[in-house]
Protein backbone atom coordinates (compact mmCIF):
# COMPACT_ATOMS: atom_id res chain seq x y z
CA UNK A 1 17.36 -3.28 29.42
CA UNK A 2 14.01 -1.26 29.95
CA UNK A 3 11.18 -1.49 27.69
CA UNK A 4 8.46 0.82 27.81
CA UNK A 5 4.46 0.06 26.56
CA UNK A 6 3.06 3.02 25.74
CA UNK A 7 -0.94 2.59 26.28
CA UNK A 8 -0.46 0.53 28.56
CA UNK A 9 -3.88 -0.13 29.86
CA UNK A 10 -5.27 -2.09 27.23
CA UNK A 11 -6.54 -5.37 28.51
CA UNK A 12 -4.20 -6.96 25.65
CA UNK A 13 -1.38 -6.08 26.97
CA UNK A 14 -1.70 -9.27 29.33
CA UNK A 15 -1.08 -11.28 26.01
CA UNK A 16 1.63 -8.59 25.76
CA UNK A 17 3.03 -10.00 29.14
CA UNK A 18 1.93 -13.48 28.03
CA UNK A 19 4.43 -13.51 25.14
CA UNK A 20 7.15 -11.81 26.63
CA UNK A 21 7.52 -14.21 28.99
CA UNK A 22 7.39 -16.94 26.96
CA UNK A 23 10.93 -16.28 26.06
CA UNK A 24 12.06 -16.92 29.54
CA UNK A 25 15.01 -19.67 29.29
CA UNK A 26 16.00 -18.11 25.68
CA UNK A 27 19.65 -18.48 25.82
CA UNK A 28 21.05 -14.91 25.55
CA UNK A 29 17.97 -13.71 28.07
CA UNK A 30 19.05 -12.61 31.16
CA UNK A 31 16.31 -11.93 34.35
CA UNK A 32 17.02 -8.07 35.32
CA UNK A 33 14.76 -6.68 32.23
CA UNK A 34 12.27 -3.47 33.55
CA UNK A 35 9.23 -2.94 31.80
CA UNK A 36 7.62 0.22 32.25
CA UNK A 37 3.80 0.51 31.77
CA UNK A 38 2.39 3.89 30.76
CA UNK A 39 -0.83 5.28 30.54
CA UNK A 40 -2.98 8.33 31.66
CA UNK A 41 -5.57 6.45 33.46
CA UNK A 42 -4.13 4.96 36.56
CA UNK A 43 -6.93 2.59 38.07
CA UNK A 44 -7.15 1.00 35.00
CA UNK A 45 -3.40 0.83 34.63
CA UNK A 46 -2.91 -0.45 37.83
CA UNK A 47 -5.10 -3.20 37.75
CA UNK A 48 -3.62 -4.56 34.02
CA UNK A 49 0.42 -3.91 35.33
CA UNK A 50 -0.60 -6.10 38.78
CA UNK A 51 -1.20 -8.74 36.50
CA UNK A 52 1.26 -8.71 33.83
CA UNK A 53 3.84 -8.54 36.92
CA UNK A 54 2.43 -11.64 37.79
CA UNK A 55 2.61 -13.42 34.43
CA UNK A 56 6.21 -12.10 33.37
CA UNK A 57 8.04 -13.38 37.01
CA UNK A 58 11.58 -12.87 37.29
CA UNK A 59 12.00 -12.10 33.65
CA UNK A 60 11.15 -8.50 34.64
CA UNK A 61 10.59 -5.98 36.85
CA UNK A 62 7.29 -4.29 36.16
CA UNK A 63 6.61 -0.36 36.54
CA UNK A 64 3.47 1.43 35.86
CA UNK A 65 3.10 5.20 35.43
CA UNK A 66 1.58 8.31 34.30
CA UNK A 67 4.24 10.50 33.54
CA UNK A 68 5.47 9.67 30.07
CA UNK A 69 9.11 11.07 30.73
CA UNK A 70 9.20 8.49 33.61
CA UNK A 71 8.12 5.63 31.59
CA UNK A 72 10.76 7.01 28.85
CA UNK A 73 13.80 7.55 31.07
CA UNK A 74 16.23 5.03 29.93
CA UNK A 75 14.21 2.76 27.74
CA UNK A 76 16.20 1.25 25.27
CA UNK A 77 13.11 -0.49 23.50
CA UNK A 78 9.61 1.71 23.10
CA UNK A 79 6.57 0.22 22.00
CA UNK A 80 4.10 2.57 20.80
CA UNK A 81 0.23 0.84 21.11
CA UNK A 82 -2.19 3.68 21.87
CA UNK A 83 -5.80 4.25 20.53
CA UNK A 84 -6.91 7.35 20.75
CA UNK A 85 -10.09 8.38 21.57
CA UNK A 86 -11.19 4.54 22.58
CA UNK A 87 -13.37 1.94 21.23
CA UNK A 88 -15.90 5.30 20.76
CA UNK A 89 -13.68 6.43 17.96
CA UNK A 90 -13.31 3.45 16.38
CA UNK A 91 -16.92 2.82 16.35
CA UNK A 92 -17.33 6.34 14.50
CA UNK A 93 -14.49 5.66 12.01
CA UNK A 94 -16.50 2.13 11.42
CA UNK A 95 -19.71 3.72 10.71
CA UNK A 96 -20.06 7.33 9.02
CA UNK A 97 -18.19 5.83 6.57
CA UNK A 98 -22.35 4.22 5.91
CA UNK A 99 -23.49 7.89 4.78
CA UNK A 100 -21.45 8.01 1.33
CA UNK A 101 -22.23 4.01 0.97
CA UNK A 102 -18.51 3.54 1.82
CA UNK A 103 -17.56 0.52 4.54
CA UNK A 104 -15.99 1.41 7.70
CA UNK A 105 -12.61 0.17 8.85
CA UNK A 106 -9.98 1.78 11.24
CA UNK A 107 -7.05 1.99 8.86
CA UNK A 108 -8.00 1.80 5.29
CA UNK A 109 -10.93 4.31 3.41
CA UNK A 110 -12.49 7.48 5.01
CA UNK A 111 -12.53 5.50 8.47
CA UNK A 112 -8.69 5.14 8.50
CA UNK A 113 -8.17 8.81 6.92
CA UNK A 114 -10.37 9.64 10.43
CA UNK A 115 -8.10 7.54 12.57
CA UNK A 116 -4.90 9.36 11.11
CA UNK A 117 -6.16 12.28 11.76
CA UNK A 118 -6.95 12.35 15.44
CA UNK A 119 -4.04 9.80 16.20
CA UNK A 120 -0.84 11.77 14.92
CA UNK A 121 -1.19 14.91 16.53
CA UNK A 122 -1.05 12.81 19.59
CA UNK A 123 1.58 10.23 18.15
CA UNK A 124 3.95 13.78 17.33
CA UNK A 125 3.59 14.61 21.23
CA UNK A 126 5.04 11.01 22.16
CA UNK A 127 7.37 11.01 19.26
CA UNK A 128 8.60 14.06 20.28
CA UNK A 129 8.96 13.23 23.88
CA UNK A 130 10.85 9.69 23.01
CA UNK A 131 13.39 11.50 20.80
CA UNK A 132 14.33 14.52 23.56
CA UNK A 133 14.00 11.49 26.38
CA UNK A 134 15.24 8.27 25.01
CA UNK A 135 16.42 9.48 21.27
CA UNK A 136 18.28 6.39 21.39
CA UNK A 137 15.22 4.13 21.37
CA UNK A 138 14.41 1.63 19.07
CA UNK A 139 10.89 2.22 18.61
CA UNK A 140 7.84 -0.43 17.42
CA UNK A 141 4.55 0.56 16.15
CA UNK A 142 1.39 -1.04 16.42
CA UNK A 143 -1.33 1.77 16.22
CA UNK A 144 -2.84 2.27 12.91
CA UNK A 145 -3.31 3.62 10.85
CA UNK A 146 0.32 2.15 10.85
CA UNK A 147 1.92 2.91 7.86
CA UNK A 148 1.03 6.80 8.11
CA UNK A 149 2.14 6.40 12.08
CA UNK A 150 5.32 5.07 11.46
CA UNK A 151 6.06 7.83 9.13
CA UNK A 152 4.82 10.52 12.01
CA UNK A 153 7.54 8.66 14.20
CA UNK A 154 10.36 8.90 11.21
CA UNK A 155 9.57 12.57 10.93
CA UNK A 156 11.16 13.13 14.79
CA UNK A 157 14.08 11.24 13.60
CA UNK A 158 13.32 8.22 15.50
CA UNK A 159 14.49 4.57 14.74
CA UNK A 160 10.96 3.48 14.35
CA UNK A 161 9.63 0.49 12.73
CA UNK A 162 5.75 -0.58 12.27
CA UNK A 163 4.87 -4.34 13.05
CA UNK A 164 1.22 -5.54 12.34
CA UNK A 165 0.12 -9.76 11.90
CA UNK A 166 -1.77 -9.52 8.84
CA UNK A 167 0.99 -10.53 6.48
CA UNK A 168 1.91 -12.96 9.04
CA UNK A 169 -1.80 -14.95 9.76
CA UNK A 170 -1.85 -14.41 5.24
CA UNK A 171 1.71 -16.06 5.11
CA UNK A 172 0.97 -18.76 7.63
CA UNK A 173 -2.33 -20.38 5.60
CA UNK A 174 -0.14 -20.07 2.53
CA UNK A 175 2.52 -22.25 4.43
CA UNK A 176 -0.02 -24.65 5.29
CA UNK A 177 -1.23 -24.92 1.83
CA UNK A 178 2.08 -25.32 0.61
CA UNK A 179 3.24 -27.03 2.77
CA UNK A 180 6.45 -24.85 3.57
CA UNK A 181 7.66 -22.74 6.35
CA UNK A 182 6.86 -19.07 7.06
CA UNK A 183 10.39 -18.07 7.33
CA UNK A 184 10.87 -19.51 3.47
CA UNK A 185 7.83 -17.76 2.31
CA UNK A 186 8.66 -13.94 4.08
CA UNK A 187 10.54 -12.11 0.96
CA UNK A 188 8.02 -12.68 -1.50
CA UNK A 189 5.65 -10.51 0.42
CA UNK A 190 5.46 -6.73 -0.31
CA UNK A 191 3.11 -4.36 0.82
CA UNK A 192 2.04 -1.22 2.74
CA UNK A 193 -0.02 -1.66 6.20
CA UNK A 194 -3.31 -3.75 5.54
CA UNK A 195 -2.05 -3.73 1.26
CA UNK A 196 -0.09 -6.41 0.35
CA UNK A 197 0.61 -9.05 -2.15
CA UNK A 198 2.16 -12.58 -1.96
CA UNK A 199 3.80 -12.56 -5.30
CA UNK A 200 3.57 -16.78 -5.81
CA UNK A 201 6.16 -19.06 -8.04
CA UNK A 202 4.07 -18.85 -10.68
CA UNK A 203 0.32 -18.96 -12.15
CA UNK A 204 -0.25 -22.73 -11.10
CA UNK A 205 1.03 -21.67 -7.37
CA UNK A 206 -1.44 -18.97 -7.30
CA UNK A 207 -4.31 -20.65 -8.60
CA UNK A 208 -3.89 -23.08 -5.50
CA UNK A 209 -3.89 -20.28 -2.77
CA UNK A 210 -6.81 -18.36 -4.51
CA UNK A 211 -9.60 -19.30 -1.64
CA UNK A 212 -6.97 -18.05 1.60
CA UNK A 213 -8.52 -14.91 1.02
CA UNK A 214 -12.57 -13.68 0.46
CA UNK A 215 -11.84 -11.99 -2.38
CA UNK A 216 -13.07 -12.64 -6.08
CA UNK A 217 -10.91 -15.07 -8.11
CA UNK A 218 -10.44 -12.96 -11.11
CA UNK A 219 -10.07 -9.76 -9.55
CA UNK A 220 -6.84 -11.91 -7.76
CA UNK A 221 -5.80 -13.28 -10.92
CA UNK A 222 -6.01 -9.25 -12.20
CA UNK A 223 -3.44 -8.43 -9.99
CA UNK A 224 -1.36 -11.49 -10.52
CA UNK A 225 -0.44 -11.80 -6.83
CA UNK A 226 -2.46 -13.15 -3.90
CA UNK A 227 -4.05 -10.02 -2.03
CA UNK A 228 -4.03 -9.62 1.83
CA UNK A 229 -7.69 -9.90 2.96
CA UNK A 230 -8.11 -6.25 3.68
CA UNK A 231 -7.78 -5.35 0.20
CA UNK A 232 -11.26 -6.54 -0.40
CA UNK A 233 -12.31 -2.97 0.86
CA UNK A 234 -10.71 -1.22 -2.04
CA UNK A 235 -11.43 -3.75 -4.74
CA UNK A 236 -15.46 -4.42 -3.78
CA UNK A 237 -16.29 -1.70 -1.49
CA UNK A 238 -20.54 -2.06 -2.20
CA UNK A 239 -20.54 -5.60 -1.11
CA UNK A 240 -18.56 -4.98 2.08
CA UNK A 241 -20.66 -2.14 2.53
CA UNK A 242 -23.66 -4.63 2.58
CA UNK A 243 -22.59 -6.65 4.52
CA UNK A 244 -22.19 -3.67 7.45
CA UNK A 245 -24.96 -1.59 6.91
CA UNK A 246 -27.52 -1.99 9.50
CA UNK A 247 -24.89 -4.46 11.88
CA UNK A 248 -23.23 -3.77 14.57
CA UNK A 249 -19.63 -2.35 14.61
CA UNK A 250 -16.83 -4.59 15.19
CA UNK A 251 -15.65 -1.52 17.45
CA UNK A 252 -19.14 -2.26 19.83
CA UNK A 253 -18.49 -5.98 20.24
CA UNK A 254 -15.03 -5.55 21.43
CA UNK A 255 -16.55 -2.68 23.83
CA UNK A 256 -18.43 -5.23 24.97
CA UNK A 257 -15.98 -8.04 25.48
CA UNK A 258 -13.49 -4.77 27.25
CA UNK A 259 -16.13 -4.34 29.85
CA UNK A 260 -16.21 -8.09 30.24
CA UNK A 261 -12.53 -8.09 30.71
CA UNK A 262 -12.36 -5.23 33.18
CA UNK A 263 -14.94 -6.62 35.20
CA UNK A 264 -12.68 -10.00 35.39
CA UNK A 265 -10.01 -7.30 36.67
CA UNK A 266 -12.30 -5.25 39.35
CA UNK A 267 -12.29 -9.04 40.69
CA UNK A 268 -8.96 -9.53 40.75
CA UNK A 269 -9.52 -12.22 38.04
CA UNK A 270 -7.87 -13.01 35.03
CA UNK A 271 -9.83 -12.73 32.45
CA UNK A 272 -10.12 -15.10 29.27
CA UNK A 273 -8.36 -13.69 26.49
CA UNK A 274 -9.24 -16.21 24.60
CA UNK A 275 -12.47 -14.30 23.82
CA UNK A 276 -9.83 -11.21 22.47
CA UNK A 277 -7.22 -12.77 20.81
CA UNK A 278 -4.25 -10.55 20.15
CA UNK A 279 -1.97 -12.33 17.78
CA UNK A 280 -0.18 -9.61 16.84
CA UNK A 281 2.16 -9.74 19.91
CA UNK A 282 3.30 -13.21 18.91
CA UNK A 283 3.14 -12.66 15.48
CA UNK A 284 4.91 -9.41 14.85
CA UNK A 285 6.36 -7.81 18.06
CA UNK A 286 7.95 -11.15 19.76
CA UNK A 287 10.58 -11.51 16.61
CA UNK A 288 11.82 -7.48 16.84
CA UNK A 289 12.53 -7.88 20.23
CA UNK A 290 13.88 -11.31 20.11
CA UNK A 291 16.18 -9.59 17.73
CA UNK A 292 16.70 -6.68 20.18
CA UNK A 293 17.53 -8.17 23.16
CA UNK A 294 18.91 -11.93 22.06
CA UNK A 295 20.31 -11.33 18.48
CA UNK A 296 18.56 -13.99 16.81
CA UNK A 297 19.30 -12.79 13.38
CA UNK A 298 15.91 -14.19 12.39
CA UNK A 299 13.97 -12.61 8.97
CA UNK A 300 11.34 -10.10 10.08
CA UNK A 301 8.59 -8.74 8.53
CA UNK A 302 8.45 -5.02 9.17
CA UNK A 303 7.45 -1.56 7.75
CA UNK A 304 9.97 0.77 7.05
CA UNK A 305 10.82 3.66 4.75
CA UNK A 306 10.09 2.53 1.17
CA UNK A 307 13.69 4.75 0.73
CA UNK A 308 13.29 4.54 -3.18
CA UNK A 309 12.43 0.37 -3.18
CA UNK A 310 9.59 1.26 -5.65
CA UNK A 311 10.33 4.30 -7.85
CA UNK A 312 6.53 5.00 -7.90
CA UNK A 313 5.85 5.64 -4.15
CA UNK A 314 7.57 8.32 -1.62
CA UNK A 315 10.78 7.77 -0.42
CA UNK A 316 9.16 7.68 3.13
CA UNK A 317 6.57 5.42 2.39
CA UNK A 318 5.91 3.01 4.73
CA UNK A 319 7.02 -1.06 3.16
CA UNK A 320 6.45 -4.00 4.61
CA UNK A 321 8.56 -6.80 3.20
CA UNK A 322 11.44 -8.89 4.69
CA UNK A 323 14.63 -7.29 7.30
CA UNK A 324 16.50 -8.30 9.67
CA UNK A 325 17.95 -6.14 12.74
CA UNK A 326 20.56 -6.53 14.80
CA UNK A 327 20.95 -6.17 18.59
CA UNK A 328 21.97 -2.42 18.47
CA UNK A 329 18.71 -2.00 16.28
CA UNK A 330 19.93 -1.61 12.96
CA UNK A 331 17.39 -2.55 10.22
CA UNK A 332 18.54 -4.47 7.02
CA UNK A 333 16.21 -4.41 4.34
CA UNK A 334 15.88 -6.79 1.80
CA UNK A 335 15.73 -6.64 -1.92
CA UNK A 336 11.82 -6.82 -2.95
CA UNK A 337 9.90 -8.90 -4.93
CA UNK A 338 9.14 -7.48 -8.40
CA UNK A 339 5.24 -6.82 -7.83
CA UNK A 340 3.03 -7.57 -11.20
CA UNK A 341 1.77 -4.41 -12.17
CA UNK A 342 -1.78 -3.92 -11.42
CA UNK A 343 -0.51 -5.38 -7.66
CA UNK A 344 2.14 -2.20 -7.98
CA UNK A 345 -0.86 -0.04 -9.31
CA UNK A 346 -2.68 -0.21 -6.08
CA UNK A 347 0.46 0.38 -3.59
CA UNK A 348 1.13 3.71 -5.49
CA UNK A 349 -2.57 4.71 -5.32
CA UNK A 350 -2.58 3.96 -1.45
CA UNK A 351 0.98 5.58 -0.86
CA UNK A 352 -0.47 8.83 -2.53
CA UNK A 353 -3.63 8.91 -0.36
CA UNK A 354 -1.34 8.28 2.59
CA UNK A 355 1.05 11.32 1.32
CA UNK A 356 -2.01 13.66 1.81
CA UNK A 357 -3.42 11.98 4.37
CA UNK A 358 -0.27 13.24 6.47
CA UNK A 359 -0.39 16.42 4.89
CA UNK A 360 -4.11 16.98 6.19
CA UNK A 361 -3.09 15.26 9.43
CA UNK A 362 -0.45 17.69 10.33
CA UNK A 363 -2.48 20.86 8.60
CA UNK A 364 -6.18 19.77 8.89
CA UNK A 365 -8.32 21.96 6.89
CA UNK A 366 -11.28 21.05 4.27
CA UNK A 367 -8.51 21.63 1.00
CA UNK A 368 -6.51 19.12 2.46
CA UNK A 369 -9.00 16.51 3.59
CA UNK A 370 -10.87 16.52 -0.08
CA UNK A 371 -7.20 16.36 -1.60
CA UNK A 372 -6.48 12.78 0.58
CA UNK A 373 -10.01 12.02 0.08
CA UNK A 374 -10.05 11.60 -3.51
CA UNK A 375 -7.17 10.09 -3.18
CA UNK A 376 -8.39 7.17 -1.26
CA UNK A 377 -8.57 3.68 -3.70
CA UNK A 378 -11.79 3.38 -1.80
CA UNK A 379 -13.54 6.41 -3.01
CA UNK A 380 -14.80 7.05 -6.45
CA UNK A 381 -15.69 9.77 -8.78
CA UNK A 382 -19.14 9.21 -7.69
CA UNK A 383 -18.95 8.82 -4.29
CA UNK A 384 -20.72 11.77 -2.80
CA UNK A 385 -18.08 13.44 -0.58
CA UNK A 386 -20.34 16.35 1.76
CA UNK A 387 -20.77 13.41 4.18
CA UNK A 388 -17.21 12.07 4.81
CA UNK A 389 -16.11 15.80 4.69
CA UNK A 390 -18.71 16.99 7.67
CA UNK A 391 -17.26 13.72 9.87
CA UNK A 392 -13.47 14.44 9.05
CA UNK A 393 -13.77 17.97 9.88
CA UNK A 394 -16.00 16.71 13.43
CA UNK A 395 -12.68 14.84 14.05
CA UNK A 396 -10.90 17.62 14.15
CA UNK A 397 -12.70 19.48 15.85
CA UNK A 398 -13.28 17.39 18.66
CA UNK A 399 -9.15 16.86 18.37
CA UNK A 400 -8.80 20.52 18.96
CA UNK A 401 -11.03 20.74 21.95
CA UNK A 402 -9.40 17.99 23.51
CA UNK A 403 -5.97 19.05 23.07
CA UNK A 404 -7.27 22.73 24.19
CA UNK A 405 -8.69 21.02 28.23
């Protein structure tokens, strides 16, 4: 079976390799899998598929390329984990989100609209190319914005599910605290990528879980359910805004710890990825494809197509909640928890930004970007828009340029 990483060069897809192998010796596994590493940069592909040849061993055979048809040829599985534009981008979606007194983050508010909006024209190129390649494909999703990408990949007719850890790392303290198991706790989570609820047994249950996440105590008991962190950008926007104006970017510290990493490569080193964690391989993409290629039947916690789940939000609307799929990649979605209303409130607000948001992605002009903007849970009536709209509108811009070389 071939599996194909597309964006390849990332330093994290070591901990990519890392995990994949750790399934060596799985009973149903059998040595003879290719994986096929693709990227546009070649030196710095070549130096991350040398060593996640050496860290998978005779689980697979490991090919690197350039040409996205090669890499797509015959790939049964197709993991989709590029960022476009680079840690630069990011670092722009995490800051001119300052100038309206909005925080910056890469999938949720103006920063995530400005994600979106450089990343799908590109995501529609490989989308298109996986369905007239490998149509077949049973494709994963781990570049955000993605809820709104995993709807760009549904749109080509793809079998195309989005994976991200957050729900997992939320579940996992709650299973401490509780002392339970994950795989008990997975169907009474609903949400869309980075908003999400944990509806609990009841009032007394949720009143012991109300410190997992840094986010006020009665604006949790307001919604009735236990938030994932990342709502605490739509629900106290001026505080997180605080807390980033004047720092940093989370975007320039990883920059920094990716030059530390490539120098580690340029060495032929290894470097520590301890400093980078990447959970979300373990977390999220290690159960699909232990479903894929061994059949484990185990409950997953995906995004897929709301397909009329919640009457209030499009039937394409990316959910994640509880499935299962099968070894020919057929997803089975579970019934969802019944979400306490102001919890449902905010899932139908997001799932409307996100309708626009695709809208302006796919016919970027200022109508459209004001239209998703307003939108947004994260901006108000009084948040003063010229800003954000001169920054969306540089993004695509500089989209257009680059697609023009």
């Amino acid at each position: 079976m071939k599996i194909s990483v597309i964006g390849a060069s990332s330093v994290a897809t070591l901990q990519f390799a890392t995990a994949l192998a750790s399934i060596t010796g799985t009973a149903g596994i059998e040595e003879g899998l290719e994986l096929s590493l693709y990227a546009r940069d070649m030196d710095r592909l070549s130096a991350i598929a040398d060593r996640v040849a050496a860290l998978v061993g005779n689980l697979a055979e490991v090919t690197s390329t350039t040409s996205l048809d090669e890499s797509l040829e015959g790939s049964a599985i197709v993991l989709v984990q590029v960022r476009v534009g680079g840690l630069a981008a990011r670092d722009f979606d995490e800051s001119f989100p300052h100038g309206a007194g909005l925080p910056g983050e890469e999938t949720l508010g103006p920063g995530g609209f400005a994600n979106a909006l450089r990343t799908v024209p590109v995501l529609d190129e490989i989308f298109s190319k996986v369905a007239a390649v490998a149509p077949d494909a049973f494709v994963l999703v781990l570049t955000n914005p993605a809820g709104i990408a995993r709807r760009a990949g549904s749109s080509h007719r793809l079998n195309v599910v989005e994976v991200c850890e957050a729900p997992h790392a939320l579940l996992g303290l709650i299973a401490q605290r509780l002392g339970r198991e994950v795989d008990e706790l997975l169907g009474r989570y609903v949400g869309m990528n980075h908003v999400g609820f944990y509806v609990a047994h009841d009032a007394g249950e949720l009143e012991s879980l109300l410190d997992l996440v840094p986010i006020d105590a009665s604006r949790t008991r307001e919604f009735g359910a236990l938030p994932l962190a990342y709502v605490r950008y739509y629900v106290d926007p001026d505080t997180y805004f605080e807390k980033q104006r004047n720092q940093p970017t989370r975007a320039s510290e990883l920059t920094a710890l990716e030059q530390g990493a490539r120098t580690k490569l340029e060495k032929g080193e290894f470097p520590d990825t301890s400093l980078r964690p990447a959970p979300w391989y373990s977390l999220a993409v290690m159960p699909v494809l232990r479903s894929l290629l061994v059949g484990s039947g185990e409950r997953l916690l995906v995004g897929t197509a709301n397909n009329a789940r919640l009457p209030g939000l499009s039937f394409d609307s990316t959910i994640e909640a509880m499935a299962t799929i099968d070894r020919a990649g057929a997803v089975t979605t579970s019934q969802l928890r019944a979400l306490p209303a102001p919890a449902l409130e905010l899932l139908e607000r997001h799932a409307r930004y996100e309708d626009f948001a695709l809208t302006a992605c796919r016919e970027p002009n200022e109508e459209n970007i004001i239209q998703a903007l307003q939108a947004n849970p994260m901006v108000r009536d009084d948040t003063p828009l010229e800003s954000l709209i001169e920054g969306l509108l540089s993004v695509i811009h500089q989209a257009q340029v680059s697609n023009a070389k």
